[in-house]
C-alpha atoms as a PDB file:
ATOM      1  CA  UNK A   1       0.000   0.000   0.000  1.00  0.00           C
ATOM      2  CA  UNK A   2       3.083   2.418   0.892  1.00  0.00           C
ATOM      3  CA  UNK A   3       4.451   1.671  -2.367  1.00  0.00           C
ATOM      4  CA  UNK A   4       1.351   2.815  -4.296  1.00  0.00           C
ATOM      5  CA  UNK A   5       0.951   5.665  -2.211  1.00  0.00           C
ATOM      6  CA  UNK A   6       4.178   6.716  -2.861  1.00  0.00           C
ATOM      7  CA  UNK A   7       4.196   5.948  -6.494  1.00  0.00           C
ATOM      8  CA  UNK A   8       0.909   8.770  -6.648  1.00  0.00           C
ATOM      9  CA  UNK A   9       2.755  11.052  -4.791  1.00  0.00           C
ATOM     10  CA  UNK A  10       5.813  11.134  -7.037  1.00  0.00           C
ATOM     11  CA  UNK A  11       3.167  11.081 -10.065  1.00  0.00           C
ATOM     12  CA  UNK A  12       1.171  14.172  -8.573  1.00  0.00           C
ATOM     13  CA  UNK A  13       4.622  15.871  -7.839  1.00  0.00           C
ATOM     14  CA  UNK A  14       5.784  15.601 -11.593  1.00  0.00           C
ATOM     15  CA  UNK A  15       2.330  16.261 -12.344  1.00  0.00           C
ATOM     16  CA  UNK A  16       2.329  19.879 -10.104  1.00  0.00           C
ATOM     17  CA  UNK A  17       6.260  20.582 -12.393  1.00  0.00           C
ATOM     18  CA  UNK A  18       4.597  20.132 -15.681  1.00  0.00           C
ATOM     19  CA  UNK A  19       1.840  21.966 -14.829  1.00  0.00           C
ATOM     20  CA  UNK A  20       4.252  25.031 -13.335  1.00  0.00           C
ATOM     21  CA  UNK A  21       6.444  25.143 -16.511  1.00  0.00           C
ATOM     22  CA  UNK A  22       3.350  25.243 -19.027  1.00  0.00           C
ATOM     23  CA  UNK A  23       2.200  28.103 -16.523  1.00  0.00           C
ATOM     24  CA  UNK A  24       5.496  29.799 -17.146  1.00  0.00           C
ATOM     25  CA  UNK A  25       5.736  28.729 -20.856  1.00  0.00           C
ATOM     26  CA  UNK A  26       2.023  30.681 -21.461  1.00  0.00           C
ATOM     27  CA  UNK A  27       3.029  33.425 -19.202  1.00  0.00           C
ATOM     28  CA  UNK A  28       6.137  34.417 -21.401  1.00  0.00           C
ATOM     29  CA  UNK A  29       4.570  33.769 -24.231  1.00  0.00           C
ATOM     30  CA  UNK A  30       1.349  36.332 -23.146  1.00  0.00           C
ATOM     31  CA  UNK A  31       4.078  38.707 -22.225  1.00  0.00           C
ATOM     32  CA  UNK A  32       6.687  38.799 -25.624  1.00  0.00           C
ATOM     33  CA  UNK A  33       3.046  39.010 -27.422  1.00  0.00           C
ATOM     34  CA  UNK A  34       2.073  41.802 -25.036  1.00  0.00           C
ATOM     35  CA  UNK A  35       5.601  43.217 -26.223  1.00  0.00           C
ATOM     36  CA  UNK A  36       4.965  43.164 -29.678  1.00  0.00           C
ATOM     37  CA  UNK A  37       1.598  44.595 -29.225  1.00  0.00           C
ATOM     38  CA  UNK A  38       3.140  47.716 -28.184  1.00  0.00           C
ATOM     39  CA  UNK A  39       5.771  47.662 -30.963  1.00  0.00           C
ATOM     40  CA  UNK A  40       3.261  47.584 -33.252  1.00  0.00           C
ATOM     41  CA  UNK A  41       1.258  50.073 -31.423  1.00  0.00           C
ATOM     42  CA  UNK A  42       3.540  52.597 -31.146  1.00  0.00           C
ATOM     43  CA  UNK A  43       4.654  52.280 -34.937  1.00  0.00           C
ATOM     44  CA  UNK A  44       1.444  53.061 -36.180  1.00  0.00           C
ATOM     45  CA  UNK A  45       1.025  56.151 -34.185  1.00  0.00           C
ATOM     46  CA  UNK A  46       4.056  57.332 -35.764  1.00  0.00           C
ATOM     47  CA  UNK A  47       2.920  56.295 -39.275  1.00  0.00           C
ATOM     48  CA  UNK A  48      -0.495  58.515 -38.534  1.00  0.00           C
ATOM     49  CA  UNK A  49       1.162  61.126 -37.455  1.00  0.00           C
ATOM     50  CA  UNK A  50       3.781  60.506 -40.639  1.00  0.00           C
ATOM     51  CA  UNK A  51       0.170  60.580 -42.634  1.00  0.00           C
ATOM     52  CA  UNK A  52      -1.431  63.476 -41.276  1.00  0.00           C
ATOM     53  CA  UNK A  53       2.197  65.695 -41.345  1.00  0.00           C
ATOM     54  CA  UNK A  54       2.175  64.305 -45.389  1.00  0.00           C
ATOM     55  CA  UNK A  55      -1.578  65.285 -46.041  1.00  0.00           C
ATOM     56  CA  UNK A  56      -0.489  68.997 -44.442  1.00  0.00           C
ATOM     57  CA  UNK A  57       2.518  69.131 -46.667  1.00  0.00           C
ATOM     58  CA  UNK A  58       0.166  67.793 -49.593  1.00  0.00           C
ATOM     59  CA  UNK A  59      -2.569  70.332 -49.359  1.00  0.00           C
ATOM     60  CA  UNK A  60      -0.057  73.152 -49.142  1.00  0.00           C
ATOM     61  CA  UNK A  61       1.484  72.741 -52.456  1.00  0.00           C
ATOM     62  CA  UNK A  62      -1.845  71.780 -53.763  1.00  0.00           C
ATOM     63  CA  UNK A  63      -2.852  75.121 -52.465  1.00  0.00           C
ATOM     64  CA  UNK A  64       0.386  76.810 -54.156  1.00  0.00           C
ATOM     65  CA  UNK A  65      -0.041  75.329 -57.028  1.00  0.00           C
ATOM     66  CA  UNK A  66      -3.991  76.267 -57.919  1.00  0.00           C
ATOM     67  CA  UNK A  67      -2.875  80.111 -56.711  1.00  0.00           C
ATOM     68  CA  UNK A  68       0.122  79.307 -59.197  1.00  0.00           C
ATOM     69  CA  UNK A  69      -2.523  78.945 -62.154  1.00  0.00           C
ATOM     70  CA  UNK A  70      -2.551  74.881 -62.215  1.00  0.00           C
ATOM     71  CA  UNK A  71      -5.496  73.133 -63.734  1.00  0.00           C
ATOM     72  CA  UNK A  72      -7.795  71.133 -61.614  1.00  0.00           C
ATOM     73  CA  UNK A  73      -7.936  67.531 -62.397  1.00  0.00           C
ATOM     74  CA  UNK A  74     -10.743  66.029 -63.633  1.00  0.00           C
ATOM     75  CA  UNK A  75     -11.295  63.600 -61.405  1.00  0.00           C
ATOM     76  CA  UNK A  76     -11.537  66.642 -58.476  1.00  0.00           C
ATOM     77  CA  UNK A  77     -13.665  68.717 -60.832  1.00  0.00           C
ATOM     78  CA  UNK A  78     -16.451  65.684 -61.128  1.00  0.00           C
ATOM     79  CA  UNK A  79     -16.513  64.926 -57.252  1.00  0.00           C
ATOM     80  CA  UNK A  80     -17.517  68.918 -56.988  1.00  0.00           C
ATOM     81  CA  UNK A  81     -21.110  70.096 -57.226  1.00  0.00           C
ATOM     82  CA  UNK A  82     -21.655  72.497 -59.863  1.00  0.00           C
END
């Protein structure tokens, strides 16, 4: 009986290690992933504000360029109302 006994104990022990380095195999897994998250995050705030600083620099020289004397494209002129 002593032998079975211990024989489950040394089973629930490995059991109770497994289960502690799957536990710490999904926990640094959840946490690089968390990482990248922010990576990724943080690069497309930068690429907005990229956009919106090119859309600015964009409608400036569009602006320059109509006061210039450029023609409207056509493909602006049939969007407009008339």
């Amino acid at each position: 009986m002593r032998a079975v006994v211990m024989q489950q104990a040394n089973a629930v022990e490995k059991l109770g290690l497994e289960v502690t380095d799957h536990r710490k195999f999904a926990m640094q897994a959840i946490e690089e992933s968390r990482g990248e998250a922010r990576v990724w995050k943080e690069r497309c705030v930068i690429l907005e504000g990229q956009r919106k600083m090119d859309a600015h620099l964009l409608e400036t020289f569009r602006q320059k360029a109509y006061h210039a004397g450029a023609a409207i494209p056509d493909v602006l002129l049939q969007d407009k109302p008339r």
